[in-house]
PDB file of N, CA and C in Angstrom:
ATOM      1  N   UNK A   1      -1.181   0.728   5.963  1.00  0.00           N
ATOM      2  CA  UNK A   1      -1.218   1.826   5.003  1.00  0.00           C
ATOM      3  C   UNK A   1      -2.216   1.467   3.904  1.00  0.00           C
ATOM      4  N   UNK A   2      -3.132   2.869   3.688  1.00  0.00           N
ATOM      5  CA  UNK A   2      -4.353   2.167   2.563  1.00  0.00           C
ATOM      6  C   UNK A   2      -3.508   2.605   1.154  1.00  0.00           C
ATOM      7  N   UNK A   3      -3.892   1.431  -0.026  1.00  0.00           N
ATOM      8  CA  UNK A   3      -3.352   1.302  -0.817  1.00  0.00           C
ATOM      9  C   UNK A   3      -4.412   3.030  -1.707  1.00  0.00           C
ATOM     10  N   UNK A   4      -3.649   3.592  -2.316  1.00  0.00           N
ATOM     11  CA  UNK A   4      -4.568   4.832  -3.173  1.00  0.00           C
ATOM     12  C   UNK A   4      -5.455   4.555  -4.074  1.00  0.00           C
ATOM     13  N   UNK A   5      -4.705   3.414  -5.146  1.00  0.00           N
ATOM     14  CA  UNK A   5      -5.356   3.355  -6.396  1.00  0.00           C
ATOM     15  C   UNK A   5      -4.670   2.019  -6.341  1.00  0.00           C
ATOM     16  N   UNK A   6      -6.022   0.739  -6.953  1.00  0.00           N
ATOM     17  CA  UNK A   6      -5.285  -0.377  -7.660  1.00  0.00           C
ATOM     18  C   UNK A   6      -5.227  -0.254  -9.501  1.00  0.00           C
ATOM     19  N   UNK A   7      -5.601   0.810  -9.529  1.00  0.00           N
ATOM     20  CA  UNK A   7      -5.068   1.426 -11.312  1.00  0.00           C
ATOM     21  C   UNK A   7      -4.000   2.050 -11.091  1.00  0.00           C
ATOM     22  N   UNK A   8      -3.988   2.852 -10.170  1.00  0.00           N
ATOM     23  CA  UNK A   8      -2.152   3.327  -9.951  1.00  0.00           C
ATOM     24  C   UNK A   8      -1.103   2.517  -9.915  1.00  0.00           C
ATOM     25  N   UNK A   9      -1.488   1.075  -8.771  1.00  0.00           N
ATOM     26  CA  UNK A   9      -0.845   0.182  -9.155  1.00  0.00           C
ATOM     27  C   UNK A   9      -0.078  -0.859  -9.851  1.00  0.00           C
ATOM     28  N   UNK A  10      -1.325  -1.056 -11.054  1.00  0.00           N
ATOM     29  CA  UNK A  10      -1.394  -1.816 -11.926  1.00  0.00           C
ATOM     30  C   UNK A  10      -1.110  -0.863 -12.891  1.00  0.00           C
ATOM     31  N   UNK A  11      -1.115   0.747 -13.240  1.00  0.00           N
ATOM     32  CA  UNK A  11      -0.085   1.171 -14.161  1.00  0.00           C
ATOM     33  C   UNK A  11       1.347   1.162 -13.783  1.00  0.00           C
ATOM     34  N   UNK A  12       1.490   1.440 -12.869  1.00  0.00           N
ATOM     35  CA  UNK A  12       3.238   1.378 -12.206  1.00  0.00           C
ATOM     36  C   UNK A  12       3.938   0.042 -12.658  1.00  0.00           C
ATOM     37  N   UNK A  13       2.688  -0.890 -12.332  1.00  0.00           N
ATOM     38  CA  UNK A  13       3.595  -2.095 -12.758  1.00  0.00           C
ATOM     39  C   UNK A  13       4.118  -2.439 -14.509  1.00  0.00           C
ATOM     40  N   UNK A  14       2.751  -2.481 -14.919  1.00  0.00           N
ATOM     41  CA  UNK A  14       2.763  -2.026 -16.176  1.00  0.00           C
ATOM     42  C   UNK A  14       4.149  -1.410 -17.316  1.00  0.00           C
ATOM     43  N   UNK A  15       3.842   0.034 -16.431  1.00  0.00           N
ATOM     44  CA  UNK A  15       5.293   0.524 -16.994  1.00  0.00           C
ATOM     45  C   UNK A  15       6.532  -0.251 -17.028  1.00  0.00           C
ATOM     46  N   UNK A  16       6.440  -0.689 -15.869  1.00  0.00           N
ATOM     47  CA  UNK A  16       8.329  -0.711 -14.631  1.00  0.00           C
ATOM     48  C   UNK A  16       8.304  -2.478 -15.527  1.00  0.00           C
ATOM     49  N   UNK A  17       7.165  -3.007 -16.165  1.00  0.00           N
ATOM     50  CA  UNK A  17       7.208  -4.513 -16.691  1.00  0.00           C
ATOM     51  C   UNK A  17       7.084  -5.158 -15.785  1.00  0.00           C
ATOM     52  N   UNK A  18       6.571  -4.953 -14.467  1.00  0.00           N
ATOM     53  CA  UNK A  18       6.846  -6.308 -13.262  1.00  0.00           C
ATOM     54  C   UNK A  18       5.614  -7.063 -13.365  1.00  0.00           C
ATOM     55  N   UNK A  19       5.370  -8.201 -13.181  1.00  0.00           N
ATOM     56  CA  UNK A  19       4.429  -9.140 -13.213  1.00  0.00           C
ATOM     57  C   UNK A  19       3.827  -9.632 -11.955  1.00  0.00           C
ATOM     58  N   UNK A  20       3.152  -9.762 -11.174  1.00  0.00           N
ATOM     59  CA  UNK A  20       2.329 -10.258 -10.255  1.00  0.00           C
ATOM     60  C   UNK A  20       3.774 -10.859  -9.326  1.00  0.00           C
ATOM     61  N   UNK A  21       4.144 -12.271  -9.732  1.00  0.00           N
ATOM     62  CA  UNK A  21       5.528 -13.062  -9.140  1.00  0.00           C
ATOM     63  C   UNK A  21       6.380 -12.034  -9.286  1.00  0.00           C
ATOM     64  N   UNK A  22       6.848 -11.478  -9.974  1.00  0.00           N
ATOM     65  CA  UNK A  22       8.016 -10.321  -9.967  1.00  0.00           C
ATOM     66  C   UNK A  22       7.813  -9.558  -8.892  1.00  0.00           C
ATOM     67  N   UNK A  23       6.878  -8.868  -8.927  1.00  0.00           N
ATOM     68  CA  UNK A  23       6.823  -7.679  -7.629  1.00  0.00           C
ATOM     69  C   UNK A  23       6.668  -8.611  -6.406  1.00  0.00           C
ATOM     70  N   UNK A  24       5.726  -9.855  -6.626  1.00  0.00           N
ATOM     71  CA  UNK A  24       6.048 -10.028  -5.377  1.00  0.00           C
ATOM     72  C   UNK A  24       7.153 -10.534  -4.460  1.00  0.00           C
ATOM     73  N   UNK A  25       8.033 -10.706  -5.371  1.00  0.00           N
ATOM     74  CA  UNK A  25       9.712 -11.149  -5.115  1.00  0.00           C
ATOM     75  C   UNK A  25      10.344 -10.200  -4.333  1.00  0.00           C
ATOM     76  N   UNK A  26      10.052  -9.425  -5.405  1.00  0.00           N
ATOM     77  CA  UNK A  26      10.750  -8.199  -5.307  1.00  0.00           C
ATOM     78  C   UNK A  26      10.401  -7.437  -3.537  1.00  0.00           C
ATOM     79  N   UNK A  27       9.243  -7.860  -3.159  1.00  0.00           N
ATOM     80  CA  UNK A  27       8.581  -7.094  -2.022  1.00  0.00           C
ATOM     81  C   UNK A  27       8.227  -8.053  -0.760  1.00  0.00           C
ATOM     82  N   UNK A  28       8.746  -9.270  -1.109  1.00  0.00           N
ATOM     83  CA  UNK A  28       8.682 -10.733  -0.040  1.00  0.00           C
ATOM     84  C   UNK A  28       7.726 -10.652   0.346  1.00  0.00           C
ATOM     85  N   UNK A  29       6.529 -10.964  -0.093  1.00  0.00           N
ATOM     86  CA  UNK A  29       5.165 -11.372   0.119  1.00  0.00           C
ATOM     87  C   UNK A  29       4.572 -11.975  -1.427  1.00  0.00           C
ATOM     88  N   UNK A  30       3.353 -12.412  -1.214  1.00  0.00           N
ATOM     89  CA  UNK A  30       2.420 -13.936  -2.122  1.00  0.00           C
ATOM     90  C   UNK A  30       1.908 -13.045  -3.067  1.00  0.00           C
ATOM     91  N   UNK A  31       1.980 -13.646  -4.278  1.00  0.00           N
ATOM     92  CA  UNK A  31       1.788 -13.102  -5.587  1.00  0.00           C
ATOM     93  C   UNK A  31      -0.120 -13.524  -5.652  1.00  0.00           C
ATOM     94  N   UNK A  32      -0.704 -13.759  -4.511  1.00  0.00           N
ATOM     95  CA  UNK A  32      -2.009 -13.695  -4.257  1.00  0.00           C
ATOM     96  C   UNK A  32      -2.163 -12.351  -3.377  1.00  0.00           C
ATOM     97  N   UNK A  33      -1.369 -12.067  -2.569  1.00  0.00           N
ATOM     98  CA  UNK A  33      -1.515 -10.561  -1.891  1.00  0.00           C
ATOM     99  C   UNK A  33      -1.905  -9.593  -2.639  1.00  0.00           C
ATOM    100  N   UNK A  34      -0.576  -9.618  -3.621  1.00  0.00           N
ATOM    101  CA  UNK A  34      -0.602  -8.446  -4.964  1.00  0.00           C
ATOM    102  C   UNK A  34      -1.938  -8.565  -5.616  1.00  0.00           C
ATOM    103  N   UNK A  35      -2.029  -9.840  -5.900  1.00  0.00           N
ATOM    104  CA  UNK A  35      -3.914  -9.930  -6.647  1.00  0.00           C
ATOM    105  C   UNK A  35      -4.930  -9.414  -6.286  1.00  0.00           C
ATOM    106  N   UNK A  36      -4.890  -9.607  -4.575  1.00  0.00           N
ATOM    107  CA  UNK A  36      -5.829  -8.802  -3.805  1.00  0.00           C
ATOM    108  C   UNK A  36      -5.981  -7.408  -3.817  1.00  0.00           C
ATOM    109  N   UNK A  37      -4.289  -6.908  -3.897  1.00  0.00           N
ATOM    110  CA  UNK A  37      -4.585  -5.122  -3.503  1.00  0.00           C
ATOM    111  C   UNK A  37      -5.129  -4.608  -5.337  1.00  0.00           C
ATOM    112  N   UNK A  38      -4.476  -5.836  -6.259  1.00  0.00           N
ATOM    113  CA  UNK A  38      -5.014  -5.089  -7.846  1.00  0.00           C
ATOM    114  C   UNK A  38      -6.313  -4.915  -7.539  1.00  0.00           C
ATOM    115  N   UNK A  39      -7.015  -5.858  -7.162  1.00  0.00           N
ATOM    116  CA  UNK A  39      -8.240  -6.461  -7.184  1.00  0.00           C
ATOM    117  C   UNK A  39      -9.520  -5.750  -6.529  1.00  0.00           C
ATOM    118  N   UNK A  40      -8.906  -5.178  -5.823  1.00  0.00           N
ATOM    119  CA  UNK A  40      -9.564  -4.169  -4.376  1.00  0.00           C
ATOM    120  C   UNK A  40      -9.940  -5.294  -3.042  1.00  0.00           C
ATOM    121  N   UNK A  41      -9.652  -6.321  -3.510  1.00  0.00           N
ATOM    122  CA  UNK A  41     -10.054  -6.994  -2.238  1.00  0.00           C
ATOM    123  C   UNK A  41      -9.246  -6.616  -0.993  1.00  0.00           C
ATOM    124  N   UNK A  42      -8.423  -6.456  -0.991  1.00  0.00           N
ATOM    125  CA  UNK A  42      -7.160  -6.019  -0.162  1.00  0.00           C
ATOM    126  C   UNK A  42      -7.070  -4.718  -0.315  1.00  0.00           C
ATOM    127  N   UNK A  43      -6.947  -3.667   0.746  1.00  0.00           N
ATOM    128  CA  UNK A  43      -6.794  -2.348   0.366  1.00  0.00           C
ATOM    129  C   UNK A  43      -5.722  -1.409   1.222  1.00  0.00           C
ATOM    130  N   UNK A  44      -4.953  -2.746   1.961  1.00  0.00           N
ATOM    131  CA  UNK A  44      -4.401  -2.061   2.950  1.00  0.00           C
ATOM    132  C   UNK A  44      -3.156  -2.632   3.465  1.00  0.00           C
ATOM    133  N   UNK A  45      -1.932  -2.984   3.968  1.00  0.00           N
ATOM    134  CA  UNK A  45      -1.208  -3.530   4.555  1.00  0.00           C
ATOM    135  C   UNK A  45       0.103  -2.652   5.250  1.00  0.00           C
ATOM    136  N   UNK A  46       0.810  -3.473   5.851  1.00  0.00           N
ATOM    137  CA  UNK A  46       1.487  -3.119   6.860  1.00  0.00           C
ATOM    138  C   UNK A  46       2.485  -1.580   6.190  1.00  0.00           C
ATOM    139  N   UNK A  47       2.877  -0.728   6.524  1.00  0.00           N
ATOM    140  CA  UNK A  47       4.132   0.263   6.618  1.00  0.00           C
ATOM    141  C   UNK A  47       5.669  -0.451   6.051  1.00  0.00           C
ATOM    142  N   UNK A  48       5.821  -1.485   6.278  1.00  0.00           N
ATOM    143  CA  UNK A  48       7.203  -2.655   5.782  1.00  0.00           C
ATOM    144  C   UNK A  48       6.984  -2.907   4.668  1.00  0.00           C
ATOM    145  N   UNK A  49       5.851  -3.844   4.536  1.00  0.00           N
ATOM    146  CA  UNK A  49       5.480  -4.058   2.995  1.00  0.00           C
ATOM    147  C   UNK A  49       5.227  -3.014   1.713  1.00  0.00           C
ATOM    148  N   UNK A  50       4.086  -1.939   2.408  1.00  0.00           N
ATOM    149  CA  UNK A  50       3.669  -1.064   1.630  1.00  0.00           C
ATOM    150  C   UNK A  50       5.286  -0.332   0.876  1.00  0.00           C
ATOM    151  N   UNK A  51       6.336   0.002   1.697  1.00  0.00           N
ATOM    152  CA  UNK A  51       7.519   0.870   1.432  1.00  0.00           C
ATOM    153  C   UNK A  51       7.737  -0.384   0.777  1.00  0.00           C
ATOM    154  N   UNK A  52       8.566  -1.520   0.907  1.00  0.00           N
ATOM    155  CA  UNK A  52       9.003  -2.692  -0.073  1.00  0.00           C
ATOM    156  C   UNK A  52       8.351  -2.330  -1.651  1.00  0.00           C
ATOM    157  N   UNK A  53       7.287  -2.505  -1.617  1.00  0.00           N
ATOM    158  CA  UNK A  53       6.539  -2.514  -2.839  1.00  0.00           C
ATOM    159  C   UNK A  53       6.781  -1.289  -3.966  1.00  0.00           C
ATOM    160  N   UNK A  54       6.751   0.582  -2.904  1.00  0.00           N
ATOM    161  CA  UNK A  54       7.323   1.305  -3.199  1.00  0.00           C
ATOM    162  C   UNK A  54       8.874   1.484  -3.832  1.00  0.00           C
ATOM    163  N   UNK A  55       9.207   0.952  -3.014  1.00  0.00           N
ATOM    164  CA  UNK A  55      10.629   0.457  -3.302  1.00  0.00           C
ATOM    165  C   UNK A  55      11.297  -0.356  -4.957  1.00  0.00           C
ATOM    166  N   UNK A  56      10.460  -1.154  -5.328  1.00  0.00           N
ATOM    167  CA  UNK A  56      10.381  -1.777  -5.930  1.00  0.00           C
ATOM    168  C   UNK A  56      10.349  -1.550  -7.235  1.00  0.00           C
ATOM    169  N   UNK A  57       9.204  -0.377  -7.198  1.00  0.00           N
ATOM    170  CA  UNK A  57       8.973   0.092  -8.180  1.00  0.00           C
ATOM    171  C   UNK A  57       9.132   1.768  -8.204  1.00  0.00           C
ATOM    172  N   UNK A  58      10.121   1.683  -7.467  1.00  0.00           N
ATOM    173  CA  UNK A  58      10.890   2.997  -7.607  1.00  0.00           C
ATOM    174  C   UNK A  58      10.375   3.957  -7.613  1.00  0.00           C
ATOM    175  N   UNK A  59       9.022   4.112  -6.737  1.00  0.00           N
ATOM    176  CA  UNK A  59       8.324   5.355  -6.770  1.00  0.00           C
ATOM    177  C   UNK A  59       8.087   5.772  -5.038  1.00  0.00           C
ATOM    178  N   UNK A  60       8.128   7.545  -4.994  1.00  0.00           N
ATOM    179  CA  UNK A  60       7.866   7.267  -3.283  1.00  0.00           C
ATOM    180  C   UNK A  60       6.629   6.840  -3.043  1.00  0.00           C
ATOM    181  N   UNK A  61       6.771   6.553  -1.589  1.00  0.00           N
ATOM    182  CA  UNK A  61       5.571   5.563  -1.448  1.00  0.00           C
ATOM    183  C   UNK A  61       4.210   6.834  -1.167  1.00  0.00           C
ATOM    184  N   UNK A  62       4.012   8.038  -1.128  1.00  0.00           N
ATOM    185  CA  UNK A  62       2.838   8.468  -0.999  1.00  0.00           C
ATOM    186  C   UNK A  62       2.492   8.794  -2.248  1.00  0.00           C
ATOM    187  N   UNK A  63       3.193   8.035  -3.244  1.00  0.00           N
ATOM    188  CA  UNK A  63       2.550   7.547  -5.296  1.00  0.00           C
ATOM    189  C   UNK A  63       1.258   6.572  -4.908  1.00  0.00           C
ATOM    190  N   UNK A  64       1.679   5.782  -3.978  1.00  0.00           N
ATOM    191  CA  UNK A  64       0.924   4.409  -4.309  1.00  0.00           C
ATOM    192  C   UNK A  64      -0.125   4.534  -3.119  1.00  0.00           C
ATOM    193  N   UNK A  65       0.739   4.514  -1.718  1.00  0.00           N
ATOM    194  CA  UNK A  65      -0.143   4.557  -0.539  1.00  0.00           C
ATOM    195  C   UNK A  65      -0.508   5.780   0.635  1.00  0.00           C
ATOM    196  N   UNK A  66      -1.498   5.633   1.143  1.00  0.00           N
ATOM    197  CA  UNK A  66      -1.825   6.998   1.977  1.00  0.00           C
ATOM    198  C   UNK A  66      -1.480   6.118   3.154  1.00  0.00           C
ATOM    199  N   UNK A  67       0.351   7.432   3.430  1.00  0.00           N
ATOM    200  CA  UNK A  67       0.630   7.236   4.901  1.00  0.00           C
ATOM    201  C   UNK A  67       0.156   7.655   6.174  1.00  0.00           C
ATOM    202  N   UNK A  68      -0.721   8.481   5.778  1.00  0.00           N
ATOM    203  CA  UNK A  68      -1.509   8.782   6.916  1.00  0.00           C
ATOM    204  C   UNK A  68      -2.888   8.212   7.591  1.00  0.00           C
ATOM    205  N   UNK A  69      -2.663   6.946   7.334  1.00  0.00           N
ATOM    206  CA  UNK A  69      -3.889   5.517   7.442  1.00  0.00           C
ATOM    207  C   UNK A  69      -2.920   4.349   8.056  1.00  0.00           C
ATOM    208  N   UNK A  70      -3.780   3.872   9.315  1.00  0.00           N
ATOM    209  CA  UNK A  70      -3.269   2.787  10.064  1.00  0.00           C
ATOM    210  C   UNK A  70      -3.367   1.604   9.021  1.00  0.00           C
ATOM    211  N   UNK A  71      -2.589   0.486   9.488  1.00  0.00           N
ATOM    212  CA  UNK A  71      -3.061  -0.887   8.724  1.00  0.00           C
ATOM    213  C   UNK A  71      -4.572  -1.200   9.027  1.00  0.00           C
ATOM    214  N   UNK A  72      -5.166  -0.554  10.168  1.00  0.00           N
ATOM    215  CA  UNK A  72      -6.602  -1.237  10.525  1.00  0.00           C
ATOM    216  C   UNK A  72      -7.185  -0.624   9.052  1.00  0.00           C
ATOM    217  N   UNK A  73      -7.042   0.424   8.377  1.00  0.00           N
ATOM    218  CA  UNK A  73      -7.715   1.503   7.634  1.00  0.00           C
ATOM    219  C   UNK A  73      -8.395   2.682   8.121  1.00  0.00           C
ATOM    220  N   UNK A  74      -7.745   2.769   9.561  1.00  0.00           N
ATOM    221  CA  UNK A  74      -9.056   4.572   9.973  1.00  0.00           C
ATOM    222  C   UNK A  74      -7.195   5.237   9.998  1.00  0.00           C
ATOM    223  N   UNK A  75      -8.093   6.347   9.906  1.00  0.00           N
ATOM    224  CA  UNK A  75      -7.150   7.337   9.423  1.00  0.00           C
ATOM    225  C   UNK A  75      -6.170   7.052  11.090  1.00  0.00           C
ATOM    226  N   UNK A  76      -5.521   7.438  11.054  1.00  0.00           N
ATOM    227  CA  UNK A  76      -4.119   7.932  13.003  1.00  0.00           C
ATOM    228  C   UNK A  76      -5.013   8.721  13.453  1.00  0.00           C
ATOM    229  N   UNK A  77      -5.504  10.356  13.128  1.00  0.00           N
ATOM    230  CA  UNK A  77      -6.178  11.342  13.467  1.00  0.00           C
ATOM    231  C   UNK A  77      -7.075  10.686  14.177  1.00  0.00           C
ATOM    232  N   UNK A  78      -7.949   9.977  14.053  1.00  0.00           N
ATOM    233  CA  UNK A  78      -9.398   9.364  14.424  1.00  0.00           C
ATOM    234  C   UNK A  78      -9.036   8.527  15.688  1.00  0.00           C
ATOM    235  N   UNK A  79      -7.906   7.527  16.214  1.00  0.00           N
ATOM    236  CA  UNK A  79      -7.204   7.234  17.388  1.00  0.00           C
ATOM    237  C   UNK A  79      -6.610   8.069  18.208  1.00  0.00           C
ATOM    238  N   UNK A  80      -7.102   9.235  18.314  1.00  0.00           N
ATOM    239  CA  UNK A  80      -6.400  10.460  18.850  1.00  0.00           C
ATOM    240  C   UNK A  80      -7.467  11.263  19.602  1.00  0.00           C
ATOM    241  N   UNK A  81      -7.688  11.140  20.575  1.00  0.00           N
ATOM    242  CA  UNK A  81      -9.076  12.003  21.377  1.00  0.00           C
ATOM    243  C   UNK A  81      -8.483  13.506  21.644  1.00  0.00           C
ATOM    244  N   UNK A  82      -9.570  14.216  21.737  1.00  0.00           N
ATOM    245  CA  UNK A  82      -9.612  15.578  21.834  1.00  0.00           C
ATOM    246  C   UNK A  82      -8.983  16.034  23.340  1.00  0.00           C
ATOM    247  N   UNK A  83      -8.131  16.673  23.436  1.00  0.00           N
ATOM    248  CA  UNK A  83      -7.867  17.207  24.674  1.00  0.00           C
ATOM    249  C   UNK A  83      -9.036  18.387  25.429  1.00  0.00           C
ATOM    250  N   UNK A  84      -9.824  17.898  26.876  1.00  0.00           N
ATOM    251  CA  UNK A  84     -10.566  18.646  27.179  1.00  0.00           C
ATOM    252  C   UNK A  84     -10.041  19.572  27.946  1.00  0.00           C
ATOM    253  N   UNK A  85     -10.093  20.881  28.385  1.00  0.00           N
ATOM    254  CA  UNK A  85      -9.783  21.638  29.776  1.00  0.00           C
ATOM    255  C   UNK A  85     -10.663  21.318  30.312  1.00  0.00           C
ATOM    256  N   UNK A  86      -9.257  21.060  31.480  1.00  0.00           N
ATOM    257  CA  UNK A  86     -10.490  20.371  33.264  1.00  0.00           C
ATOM    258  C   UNK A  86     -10.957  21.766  33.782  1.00  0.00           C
TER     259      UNK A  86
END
């Protein structure tokens, strides 16, 4: 799932007070992960995590991430070929 905004992020956290180690407690993954998606280096991760994180910070998750994006980052639509008539 691609992350939307790492300013969306980093206001959510902001608000909610969670800190880098906090959320990432909170979402069982490395408080270097979280750095990455603030960061833009990271823009994407799994459907488990992404909802955890949501979770976390108590917002639904299409606040933070676009569910309609694989973990690779191409959209689902784009893995989906056109049906031809034979």
């Amino acid at each position: 799932m691609r992350l939307r905004s790492p300013a969306t992020l980093r206001a959510l956290m902001e608000q909610y007070g969670f800190s880098l180690g906090r959320l990432a407690r909170y979402a069982d993954c490395s408080k270097g992960f979280i750095s990455h998606l603030l960061s833009g280096r990271r823009s994407s991760c799994t459907p488990e995590l992404a909802a955890r994180i949501a979770e976390a910070l108590n917002v639904p998750l299409e606040v933070i991430f676009d569910a309609n994006v694989s973990p690779t980052g191409m959209s689902s639509d784009k893995h989906k070929r056109e049906k031809v008539p034979a």
